[in-house]
Structures are given as C-alpha cells and as structure tokens.
Protein backbone atom coordinates (compact mmCIF):
# COMPACT_ATOMS: atom_id res chain seq x y z
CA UNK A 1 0.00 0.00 0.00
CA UNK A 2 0.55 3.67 -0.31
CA UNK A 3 0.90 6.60 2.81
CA UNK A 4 -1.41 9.43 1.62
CA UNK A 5 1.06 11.71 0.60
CA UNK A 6 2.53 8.97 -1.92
CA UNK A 7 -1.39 8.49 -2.94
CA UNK A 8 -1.30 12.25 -3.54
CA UNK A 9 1.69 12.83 -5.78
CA UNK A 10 0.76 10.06 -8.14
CA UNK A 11 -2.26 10.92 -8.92
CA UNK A 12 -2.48 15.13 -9.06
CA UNK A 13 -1.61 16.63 -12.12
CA UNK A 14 -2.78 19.79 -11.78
CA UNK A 15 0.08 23.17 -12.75
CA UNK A 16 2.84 22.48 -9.64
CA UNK A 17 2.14 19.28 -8.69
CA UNK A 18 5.06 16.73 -9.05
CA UNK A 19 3.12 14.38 -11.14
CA UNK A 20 1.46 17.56 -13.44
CA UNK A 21 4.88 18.91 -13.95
CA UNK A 22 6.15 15.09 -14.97
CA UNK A 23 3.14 14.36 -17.70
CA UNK A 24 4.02 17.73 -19.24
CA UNK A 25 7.14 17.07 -19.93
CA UNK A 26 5.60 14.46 -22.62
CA UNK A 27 4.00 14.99 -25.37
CA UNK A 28 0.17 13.96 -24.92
CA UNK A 29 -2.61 13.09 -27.84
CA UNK A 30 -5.47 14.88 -26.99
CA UNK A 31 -8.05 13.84 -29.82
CA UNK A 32 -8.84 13.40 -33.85
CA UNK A 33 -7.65 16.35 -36.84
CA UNK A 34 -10.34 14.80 -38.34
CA UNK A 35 -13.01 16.36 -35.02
CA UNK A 36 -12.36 19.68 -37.12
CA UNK A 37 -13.51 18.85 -40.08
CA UNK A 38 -16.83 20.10 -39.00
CA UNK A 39 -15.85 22.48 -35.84
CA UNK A 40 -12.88 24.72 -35.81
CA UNK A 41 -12.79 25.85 -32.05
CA UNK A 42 -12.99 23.00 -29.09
CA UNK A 43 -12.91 23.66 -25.57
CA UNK A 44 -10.86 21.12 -23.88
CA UNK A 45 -9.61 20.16 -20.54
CA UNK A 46 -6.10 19.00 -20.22
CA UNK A 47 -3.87 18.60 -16.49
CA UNK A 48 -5.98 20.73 -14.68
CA UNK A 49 -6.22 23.57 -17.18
CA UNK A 50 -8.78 24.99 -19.30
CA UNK A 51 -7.69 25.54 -23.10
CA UNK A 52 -9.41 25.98 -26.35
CA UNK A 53 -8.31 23.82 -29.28
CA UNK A 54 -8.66 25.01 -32.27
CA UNK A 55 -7.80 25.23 -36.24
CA UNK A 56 -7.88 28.54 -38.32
CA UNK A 57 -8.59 28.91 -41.63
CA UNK A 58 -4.91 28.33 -42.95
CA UNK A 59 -5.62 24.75 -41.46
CA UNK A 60 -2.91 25.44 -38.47
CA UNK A 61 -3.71 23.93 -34.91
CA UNK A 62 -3.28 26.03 -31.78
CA UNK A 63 -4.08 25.51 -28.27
CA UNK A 64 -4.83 28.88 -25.84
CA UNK A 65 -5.86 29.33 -22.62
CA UNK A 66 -9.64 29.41 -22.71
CA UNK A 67 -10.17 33.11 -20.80
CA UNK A 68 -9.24 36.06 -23.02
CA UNK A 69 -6.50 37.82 -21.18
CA UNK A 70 -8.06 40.97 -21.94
CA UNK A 71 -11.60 40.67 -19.78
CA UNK A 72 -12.08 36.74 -18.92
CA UNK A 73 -14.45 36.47 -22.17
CA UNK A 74 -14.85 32.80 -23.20
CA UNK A 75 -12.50 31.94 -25.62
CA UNK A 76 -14.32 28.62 -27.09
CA UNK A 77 -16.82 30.99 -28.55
CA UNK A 78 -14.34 32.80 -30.62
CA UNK A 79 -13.88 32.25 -34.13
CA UNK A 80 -10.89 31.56 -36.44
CA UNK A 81 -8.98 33.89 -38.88
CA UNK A 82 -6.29 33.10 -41.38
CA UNK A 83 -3.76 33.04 -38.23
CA UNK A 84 -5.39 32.15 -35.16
CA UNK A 85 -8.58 32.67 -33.03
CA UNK A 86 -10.25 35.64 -32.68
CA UNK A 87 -12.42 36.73 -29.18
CA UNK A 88 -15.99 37.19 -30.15
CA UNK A 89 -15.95 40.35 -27.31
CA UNK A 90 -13.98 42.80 -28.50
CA UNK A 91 -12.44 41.25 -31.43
CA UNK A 92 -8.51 40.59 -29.93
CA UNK A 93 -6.92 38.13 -32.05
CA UNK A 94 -4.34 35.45 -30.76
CA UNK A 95 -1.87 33.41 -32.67
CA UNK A 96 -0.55 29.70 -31.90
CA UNK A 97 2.24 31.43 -29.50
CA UNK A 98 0.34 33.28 -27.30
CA UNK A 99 0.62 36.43 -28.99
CA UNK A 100 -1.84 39.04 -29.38
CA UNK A 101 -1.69 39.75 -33.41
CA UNK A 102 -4.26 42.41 -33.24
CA UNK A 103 -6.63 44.53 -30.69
CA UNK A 104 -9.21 45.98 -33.40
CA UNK A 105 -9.86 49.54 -31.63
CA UNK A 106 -6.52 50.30 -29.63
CA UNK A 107 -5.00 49.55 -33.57
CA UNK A 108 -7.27 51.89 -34.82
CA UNK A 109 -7.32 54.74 -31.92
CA UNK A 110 -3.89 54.38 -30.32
CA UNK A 111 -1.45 52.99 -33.09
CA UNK A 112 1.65 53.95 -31.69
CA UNK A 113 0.82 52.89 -28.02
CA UNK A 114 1.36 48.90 -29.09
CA UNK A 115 -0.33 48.13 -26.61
CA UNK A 116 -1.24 44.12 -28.22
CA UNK A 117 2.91 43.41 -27.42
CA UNK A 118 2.19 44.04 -23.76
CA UNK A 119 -0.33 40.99 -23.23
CA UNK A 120 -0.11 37.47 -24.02
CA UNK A 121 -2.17 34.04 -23.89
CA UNK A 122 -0.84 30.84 -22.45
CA UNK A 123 -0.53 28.92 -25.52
CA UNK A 124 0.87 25.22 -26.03
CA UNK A 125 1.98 23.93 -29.25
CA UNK A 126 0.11 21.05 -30.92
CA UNK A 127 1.50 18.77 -33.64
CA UNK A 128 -0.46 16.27 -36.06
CA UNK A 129 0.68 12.62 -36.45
CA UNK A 130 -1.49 9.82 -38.08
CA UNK A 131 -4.59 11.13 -37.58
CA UNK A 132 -3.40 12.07 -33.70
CA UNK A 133 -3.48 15.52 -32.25
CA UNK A 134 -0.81 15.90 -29.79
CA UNK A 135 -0.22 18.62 -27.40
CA UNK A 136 3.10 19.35 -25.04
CA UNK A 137 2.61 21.59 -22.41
CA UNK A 138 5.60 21.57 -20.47
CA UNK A 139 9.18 23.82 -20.12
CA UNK A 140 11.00 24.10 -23.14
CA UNK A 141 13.21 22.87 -25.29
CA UNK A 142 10.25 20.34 -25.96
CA UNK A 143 11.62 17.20 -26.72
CA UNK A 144 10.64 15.55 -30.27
CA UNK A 145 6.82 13.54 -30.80
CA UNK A 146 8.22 10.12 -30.53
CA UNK A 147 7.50 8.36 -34.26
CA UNK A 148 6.75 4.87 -32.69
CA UNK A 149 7.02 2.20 -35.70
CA UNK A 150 2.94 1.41 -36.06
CA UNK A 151 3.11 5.33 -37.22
CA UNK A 152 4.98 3.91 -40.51
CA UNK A 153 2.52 1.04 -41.12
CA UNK A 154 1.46 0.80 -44.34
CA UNK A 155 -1.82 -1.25 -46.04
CA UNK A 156 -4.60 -1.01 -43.27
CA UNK A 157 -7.00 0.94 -41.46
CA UNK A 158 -6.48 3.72 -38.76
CA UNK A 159 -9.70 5.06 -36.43
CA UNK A 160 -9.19 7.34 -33.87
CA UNK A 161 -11.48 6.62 -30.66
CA UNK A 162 -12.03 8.75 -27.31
CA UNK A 163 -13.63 8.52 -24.63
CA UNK A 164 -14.06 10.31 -21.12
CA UNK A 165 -13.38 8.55 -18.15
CA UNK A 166 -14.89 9.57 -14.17
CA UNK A 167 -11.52 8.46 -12.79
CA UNK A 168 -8.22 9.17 -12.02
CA UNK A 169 -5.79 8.62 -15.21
CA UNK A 170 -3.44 6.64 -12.59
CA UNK A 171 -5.68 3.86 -12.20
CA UNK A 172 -6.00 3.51 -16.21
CA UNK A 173 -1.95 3.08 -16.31
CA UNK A 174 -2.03 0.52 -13.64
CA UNK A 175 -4.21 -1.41 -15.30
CA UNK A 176 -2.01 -1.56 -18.33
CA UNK A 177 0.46 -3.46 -16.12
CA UNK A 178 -1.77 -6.04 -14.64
CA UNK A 179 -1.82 -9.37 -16.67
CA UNK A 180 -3.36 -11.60 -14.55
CA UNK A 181 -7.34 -9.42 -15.21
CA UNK A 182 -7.32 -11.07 -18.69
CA UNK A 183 -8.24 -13.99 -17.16
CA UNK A 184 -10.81 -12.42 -14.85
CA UNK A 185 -12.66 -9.55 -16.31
CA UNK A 186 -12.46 -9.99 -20.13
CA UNK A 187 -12.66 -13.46 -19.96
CA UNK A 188 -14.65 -15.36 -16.77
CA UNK A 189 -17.00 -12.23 -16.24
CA UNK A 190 -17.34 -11.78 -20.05
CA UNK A 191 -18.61 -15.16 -20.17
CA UNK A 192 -20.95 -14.56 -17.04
CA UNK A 193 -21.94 -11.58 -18.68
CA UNK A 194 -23.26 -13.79 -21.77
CA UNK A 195 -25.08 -16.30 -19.68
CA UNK A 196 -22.16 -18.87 -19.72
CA UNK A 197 -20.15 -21.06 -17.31
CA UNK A 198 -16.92 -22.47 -17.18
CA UNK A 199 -13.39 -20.67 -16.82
CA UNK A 200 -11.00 -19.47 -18.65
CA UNK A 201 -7.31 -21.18 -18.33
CA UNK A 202 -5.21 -19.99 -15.46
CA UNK A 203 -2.55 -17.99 -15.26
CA UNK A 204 0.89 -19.85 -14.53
CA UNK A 205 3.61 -17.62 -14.51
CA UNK A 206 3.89 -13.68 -15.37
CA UNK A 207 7.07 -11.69 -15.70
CA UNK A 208 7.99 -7.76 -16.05
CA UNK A 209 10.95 -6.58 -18.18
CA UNK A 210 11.50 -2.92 -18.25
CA UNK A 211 13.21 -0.89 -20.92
CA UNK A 212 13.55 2.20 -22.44
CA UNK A 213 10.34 2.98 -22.96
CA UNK A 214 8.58 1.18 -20.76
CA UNK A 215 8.19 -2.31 -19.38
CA UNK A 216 7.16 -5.25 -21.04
CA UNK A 217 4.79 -8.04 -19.94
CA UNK A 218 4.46 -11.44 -19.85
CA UNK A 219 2.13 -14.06 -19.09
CA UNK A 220 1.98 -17.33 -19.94
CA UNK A 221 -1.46 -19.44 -19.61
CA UNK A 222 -2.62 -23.12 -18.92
CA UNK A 223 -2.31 -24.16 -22.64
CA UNK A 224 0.34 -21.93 -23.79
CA UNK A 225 3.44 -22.43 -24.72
CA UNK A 226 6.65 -20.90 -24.01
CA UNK A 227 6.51 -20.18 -27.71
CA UNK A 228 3.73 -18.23 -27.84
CA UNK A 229 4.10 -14.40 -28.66
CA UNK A 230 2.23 -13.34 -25.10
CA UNK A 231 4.97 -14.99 -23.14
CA UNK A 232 7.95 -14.77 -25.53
CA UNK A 233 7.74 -11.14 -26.70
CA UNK A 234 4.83 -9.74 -24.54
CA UNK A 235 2.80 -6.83 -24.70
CA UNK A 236 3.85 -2.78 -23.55
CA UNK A 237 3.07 -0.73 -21.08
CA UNK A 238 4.25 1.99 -22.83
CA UNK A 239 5.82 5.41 -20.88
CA UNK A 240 4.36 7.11 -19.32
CA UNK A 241 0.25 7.00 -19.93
CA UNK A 242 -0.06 4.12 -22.85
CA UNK A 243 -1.02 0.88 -23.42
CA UNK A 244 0.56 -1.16 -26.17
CA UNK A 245 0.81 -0.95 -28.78
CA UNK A 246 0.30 -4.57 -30.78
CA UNK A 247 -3.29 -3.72 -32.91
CA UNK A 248 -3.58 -0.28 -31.22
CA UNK A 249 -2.34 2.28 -28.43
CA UNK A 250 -4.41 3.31 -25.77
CA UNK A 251 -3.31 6.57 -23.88
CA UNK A 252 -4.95 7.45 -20.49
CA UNK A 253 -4.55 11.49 -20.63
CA UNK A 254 -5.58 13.46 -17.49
CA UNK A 255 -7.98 15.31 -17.95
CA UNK A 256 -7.64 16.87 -14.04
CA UNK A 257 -7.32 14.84 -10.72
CA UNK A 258 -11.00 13.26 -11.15
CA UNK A 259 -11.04 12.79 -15.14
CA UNK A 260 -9.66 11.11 -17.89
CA UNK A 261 -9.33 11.26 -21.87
CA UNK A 262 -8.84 7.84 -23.07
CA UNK A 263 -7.34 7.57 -26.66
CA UNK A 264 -6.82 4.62 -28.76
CA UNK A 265 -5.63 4.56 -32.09
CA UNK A 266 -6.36 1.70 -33.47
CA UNK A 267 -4.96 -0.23 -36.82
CA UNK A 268 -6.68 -3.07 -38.66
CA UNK A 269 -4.36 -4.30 -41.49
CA UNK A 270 -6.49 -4.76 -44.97
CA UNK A 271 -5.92 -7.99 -47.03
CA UNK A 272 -3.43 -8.50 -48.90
CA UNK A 273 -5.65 -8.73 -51.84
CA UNK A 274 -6.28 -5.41 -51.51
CA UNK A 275 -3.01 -4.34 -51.84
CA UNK A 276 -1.99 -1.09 -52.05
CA UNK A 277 -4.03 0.08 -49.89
CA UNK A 278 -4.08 3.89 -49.27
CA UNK A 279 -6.88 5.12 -46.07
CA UNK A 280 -7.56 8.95 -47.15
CA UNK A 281 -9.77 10.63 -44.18
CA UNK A 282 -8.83 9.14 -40.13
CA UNK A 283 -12.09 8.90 -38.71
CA UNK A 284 -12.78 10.32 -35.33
CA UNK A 285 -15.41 9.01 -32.65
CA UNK A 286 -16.61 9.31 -29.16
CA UNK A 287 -17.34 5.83 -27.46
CA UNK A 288 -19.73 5.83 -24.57
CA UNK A 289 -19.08 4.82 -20.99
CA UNK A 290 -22.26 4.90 -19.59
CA UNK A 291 -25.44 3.07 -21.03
CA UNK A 292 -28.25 5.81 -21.03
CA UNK A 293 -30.88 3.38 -20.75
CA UNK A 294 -29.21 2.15 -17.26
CA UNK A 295 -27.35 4.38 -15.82
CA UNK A 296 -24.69 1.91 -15.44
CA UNK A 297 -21.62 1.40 -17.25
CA UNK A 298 -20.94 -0.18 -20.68
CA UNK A 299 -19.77 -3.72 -20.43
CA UNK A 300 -19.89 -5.51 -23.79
CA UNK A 301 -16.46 -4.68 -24.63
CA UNK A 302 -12.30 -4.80 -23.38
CA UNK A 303 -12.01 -1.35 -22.89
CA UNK A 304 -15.52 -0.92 -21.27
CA UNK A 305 -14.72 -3.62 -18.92
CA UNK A 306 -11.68 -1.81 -18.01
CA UNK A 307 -13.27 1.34 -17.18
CA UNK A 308 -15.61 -0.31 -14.75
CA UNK A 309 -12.42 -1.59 -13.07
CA UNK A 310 -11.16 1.83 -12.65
CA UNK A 311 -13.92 3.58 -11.84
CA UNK A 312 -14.64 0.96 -9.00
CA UNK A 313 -12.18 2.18 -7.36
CA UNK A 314 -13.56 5.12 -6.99
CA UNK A 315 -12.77 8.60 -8.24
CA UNK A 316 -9.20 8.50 -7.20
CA UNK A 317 -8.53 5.30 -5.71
CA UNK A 318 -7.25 4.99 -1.95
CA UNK A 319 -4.27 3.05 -2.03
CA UNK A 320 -3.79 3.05 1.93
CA UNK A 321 -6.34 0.62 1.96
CA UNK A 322 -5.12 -1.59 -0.96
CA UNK A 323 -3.54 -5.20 -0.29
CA UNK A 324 -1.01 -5.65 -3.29
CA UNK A 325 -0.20 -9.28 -4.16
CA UNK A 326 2.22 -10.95 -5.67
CA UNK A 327 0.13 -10.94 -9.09
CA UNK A 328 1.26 -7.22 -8.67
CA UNK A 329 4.75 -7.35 -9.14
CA UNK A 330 3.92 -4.94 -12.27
CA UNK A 331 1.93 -2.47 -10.18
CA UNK A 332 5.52 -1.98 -7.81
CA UNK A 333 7.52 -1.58 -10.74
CA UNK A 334 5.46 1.55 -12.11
CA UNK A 335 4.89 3.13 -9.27
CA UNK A 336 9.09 3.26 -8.40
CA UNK A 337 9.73 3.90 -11.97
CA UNK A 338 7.21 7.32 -11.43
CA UNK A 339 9.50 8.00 -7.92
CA UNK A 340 12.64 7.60 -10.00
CA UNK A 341 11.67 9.99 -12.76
CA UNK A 342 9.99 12.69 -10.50
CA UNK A 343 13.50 12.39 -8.43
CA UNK A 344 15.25 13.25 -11.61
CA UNK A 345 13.29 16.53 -12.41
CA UNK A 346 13.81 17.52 -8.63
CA UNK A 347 17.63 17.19 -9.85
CA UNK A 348 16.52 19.00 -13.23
CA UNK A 349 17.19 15.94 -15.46
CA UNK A 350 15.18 14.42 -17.69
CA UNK A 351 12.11 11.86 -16.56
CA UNK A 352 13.39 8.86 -18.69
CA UNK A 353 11.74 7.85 -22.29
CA UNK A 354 12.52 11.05 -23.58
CA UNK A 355 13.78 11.38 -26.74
CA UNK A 356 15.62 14.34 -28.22
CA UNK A 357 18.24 12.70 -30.89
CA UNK A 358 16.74 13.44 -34.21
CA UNK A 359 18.40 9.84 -35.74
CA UNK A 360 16.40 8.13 -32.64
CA UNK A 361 13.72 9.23 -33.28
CA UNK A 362 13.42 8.77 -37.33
CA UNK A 363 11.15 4.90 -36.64
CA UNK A 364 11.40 3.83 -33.11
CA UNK A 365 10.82 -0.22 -32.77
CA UNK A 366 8.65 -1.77 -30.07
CA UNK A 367 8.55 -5.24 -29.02
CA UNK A 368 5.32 -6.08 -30.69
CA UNK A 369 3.36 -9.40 -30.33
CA UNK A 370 1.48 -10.54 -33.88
CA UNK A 371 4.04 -8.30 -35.60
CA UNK A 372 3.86 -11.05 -38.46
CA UNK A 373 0.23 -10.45 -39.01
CA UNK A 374 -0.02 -6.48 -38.43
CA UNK A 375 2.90 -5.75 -40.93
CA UNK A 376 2.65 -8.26 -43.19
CA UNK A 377 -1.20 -9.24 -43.64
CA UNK A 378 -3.68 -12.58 -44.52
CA UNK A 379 -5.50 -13.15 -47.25
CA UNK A 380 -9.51 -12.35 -46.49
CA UNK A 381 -10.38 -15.92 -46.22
CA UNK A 382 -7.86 -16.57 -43.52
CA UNK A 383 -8.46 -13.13 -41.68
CA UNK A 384 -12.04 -14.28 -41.29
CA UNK A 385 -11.57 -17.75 -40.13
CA UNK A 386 -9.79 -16.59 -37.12
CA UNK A 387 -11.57 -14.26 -34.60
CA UNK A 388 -8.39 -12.73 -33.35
CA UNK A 389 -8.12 -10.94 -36.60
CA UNK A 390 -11.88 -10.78 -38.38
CA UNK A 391 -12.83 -7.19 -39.06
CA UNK A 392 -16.25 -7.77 -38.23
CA UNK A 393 -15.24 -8.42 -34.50
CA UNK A 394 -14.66 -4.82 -33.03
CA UNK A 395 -14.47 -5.84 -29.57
CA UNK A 396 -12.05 -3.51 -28.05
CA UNK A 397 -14.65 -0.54 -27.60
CA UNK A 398 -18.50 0.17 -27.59
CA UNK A 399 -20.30 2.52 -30.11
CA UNK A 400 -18.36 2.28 -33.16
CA UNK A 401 -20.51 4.31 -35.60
CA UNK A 402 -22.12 2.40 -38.54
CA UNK A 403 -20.20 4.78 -41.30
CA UNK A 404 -17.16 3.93 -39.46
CA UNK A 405 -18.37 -0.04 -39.95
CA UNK A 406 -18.96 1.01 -43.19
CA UNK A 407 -15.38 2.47 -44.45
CA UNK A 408 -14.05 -0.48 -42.45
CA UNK A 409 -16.16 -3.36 -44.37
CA UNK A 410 -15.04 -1.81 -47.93
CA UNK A 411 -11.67 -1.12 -47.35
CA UNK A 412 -11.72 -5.41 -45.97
CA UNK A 413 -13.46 -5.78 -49.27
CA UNK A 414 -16.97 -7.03 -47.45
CA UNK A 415 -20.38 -6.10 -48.72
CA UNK A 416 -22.77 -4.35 -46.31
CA UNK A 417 -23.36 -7.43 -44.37
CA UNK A 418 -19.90 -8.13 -44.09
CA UNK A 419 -19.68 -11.15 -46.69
CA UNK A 420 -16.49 -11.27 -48.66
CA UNK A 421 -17.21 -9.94 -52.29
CA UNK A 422 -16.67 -12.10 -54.85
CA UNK A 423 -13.75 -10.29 -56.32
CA UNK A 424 -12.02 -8.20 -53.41
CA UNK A 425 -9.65 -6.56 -54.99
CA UNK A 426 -9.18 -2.83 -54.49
CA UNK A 427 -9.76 -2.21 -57.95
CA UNK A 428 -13.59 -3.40 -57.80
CA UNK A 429 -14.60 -1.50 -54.80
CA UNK A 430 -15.42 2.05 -55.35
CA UNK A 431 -14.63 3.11 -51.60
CA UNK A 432 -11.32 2.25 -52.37
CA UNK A 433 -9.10 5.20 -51.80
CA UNK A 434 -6.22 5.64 -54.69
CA UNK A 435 -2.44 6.94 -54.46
CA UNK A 436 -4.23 10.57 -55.33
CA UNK A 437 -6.43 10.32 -51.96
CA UNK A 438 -9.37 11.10 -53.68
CA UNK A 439 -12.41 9.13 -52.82
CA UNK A 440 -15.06 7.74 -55.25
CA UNK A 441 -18.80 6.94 -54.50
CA UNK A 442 -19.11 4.16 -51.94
CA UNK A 443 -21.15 1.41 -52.72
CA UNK A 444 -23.62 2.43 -49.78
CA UNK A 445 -24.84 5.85 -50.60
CA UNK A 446 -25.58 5.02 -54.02
C-alpha cells in the first residue's frame, strides 16, 4: 500500500504538482484532426487547465488558454482567422504562440501605443501525427513527438477513438500493467456476462521486463506455450500513460485529478488482396461509458470492462487501503519507476523515455506481439476464419458508428453485411481510396 502523501503525488496533475509537472514534460494526444472537419474551435480540458483547441482557416492547430486575457471572455466561442482565433468580445486576435496579433480599436485609436505586445495568452503547441493531435505543455526545449514504428505502417485501417473517463488517469496506467485481469474480467465475467459457465485457463507464470520505454509483460497461460508471442515477446506498457501498442495504443490522458481522456488509435491491417491500400480521411469518434438506458456502465467490450475496473475504485482510488499481491509485481515496478523519474526533475534531469536525438527518433521499434500479421497481412479468407483478426469483430470498444463499420467493411473488401465480395480486390470497390487520396462513390450511398 501507499501513505497518503505517496497516494497524492501520483495521482495530481494539476500546474505544480510533481506528477502535473512530470506528464508535461511528454508529449500527450489529446483527440482526432479529423473532429475539425466540421468544428474549428474545441474547448478542452487538459492537467488541470482549461484551453481551447482550435484550427484557423490556414488549417494550423493552436491551443490557448480558454479566458481572453483581456476581460475573462470565453475563448471557445471565438472564431478563427487566417492566423489564429479571434475573441468574439472585442475582437482581440491570438496566434498559436500566445501572442496578441491584433486589438481591433486600440489599432485603430492608439497605433503607436502597441499596446497588443504588452499581453499574451498561455498557448501550447500542438503537432499532427497519423490522424493524432498531440499537445506538449511543459518547459521548453520540448523534446521531439516520438514516431513509434505502427506510425509507418502501411496497407490497413487507422480510427481514432475517445472517450471520457470519471476516474483518475493513474488507475488507467495501472491497469495496463496487470496481466493476470485477462483472465478475470475480459474473460470469466465476459462469459458470465453472456449467460455462460466455465473458466478461462489460469494464469501460470507472469514476468515484467522494463526498458527504455517502458516495461514489457508477460504471461503465460494453462495451454500456452513458451513459444507463444504473449509470453515470448509480450505486450507494452508503454511510458508514461499508454497501453501497447500490438493492434492499437491506448493513452490514459488526465484530464484533471477526477477525469480522464482515453485515446486509442487503433490499426486493422487490410488484405493483402487489396493491396496497395491507401486510407484517405482518419475517422474520429466518441465511445460511450455509460449506457443511457441504465445508468450503469458499458460492459460488452475490453475497454468498457476496463473502465468499470477503474472507476470501482472510486474517483481517485485509496491506495492506503489496498492489499497488493504478488500478481502485482507490475503495479511496484510503475509506481518506483514514477519515484525515480519525478527524483530526476527535482535534480533537473530528464524523466526517462525522452527522446531528443533526431536519428532516434526517425522509426522507433517496439517489441510487438502478432508483428507477423499487423505488418505483413492474410489473405480475407484466412483473416475471417480466425476471430483474433476478423474485421467484423470490433471488440475492443462500444459505439463504433455504422459509417465507421462502413469504411471499415469496404476497405476489408466485405459487402454491407460483411460477406467477402466475390472479387475483393481494391480495384472493384469504389470506396477504395487511390495513391491521389481522392475518394469515389461508396457502394452504400448510391
């Protein structure tokens, strides 16, 4: 277990706290480009601190502090010029950087009194990557938006997916270090859940390897093999707020002590008959967390099952009160790896994972599981004979809209029902995006 204070500097985030000051020093996704191509200004919420996202009209991100800094007006009700985002109140306009570009009647009554250079906005740069927004909000020099090796991945897929979270983002990253709930939640309850009996195999062994970027684990299961991928090569806890990746990432950004933004990106490689395949538009969609007809919490799917997990434990979980096992070996690890790195910014180092060295950072390779299939492909037929890898399971999160189903059936080269067409190659499916991104009439609207 943890004393209080310990409790306490894991888990607040907020501007000053020793855990807020750590996340910032990473660079954190924060949603979808493709959200704005409907909306250009989003209020968000992001370690404690409200910002407004937004995109202008020359198509460049920024992210400013959400009061005006000339009267407190609400800046997510501004609107967007050719270079940045305008305050609907008096008409002060503010650039990516912070800076005050133009103050429409001091211009105008008092040129020479420059009085825009004397004010600024708390701004944060934001960079786009895969479909990914990412936003860094801590002391600069920034260090460089990792390029993690699924980034490069060509022939599949990509959906971005968020969600918000009524928990603490600390109990998210535990959970990305606990094997041994496999066996529990996503497999005995799921099968209570669906009216069945019977148990999944046990777990006998599980192991923790940490590394650069993280720690690895392992498990192996009644059945399994030393052989097998899940024991032999393992699956990420990536540092310092992600999950995986092998098929996707999931990031657990805090939102502020109580709330979390949880982000997947998620790949799903196309067959290879449908080679070369080029995805134009990244979709972006919110899944749900609670069931409005219940009140209760989603639990049809992984991540779903996760959140009730995390949530159980209440807002921001107590860990005076916790018992920690030996199944928790993974838990320890994290939370001395966190003491380590927030000992090194006390000394003014770096928090490890970092990366700065341009040549690092050019395709950085993870120990992936089912690298075989992700990066090199199946055929259709076999894709769909095994349920680890059929498109037409989405099991890792509720709600995935049915244009999202859509893109994701023709790209597979399925029909609306999700039977394999009798010729699936790209050519014959008019969804298909070519090499010049442009997209013809899907088969669907027509």
């Amino acid at each position: 277990m943890l004393t209080e204070e310990q409790n306490r500097t894991l888990t607040q985030v907020g501007p000053g706290k020793p855990m807020g000051e750590l996340l910032r020093r990473y660079w954190q996704p924060i949603g979808g480009a493709s959200e704005f191509d409907n909306i250009s200004v989003k209020p968000i919420r992001l370690l404690g601190e409200d910002l407004v996202l937004y995109k202008d009209l020359s198509g460049a991100f920024g992210l400013v502090q959400r009061h005006c800094p000339h009267r407190r007006a609400d800046l997510s009700y501004g609107f967007v010029e050719n270079c940045g985002l305008r305050c609907n109140y008096h008409g002060w306009l503010w650039d990516e950087n912070g800076r005050c570009v133009e103050q429409p009647f001091e211009d105008t009554a008092h040129p020479d009194a420059r009085f825009k250079d004397k004010v600024h906005a708390t701004a944060y740069p934001v960079k786009v990557q895969r479909g990914l927004l990412w936003a860094y909000l801590g002391p600069q020099p920034a260090p460089l938006l990792p390029n993690w090796e699924p980034f490069f991945w060509e022939n599949g897929y990509v959906q971005v997916i968020t969600a918000v979270v009524p928990c603490n983002w600390f109990q998210g990253q535990e959970n990305s270090i606990d094997p041994v709930h496999f066996e529990w939640m996503h497999s005995n309850w799921s099968r209570r859940l669906k009216g069945q009996t019977g148990y999944a195999g046990r777990h006998l062994r599980i192991e923790f390897k940490e590394f650069e970027y993280g720690f690895t684990y392992h498990r192996l299961v009644e059945g399994m093999t030393e052989e097998h991928e899940r024991w032999a090569i393992g699956r990420i806890a990536l540092w310092p707020n992600c999950l995986g990746p092998n098929q996707h990432f999931e990031w657990r950004v805090a939102i502020d002590d109580e709330n979390t933004l949880f982000v997947i990106w998620h790949w799903t490689p196309v067959p290879i008959e449908r080679w070369p395949y080029v995805q134009g538009r990244i979709p972006t969609w919110e899944a749900p967390v609670i069931d409005p007809l219940t009140g209760r919490f989603v639990t049809t799917h992984i991540d779903n099952q996760d959140f009730v997990a995390w949530c159980g434990q209440g807002t921001v979980a107590d860990r005076t009160k916790e018992h920690i096992g030996p199944s928790d070996l993974g838990i320890i690890l994290m939370r001395k790896r966190f003491m380590d790195d927030l000992a090194r910014i006390e000394r003014g180092e770096d928090p490890s994972g970092l990366i700065r060295d341009p040549a690092k950072n050019e395709r950085i390779m993870l120990p992936i599981a089912d690298r075989k299939y992700l990066v090199e492909g199946k055929s259709l037929a076999d894709m769909l004979a095994d349920p680890f890898t059929d498109p037409r399971q989405f099991i890792t999160i509720a709600g995935q809209p049915r244009s999202v189903t859509a893109e994701v059936y023709a790209a597979m080269g399925l029909d609306a029902e999700g039977n394999a067409l009798e010729d699936v190659r790209a050519d014959r499916v008019f969804a298909e995006v070519g090499a010049s991104g442009k997209k013809g009439v899907a088969w669907w609207s027509s």
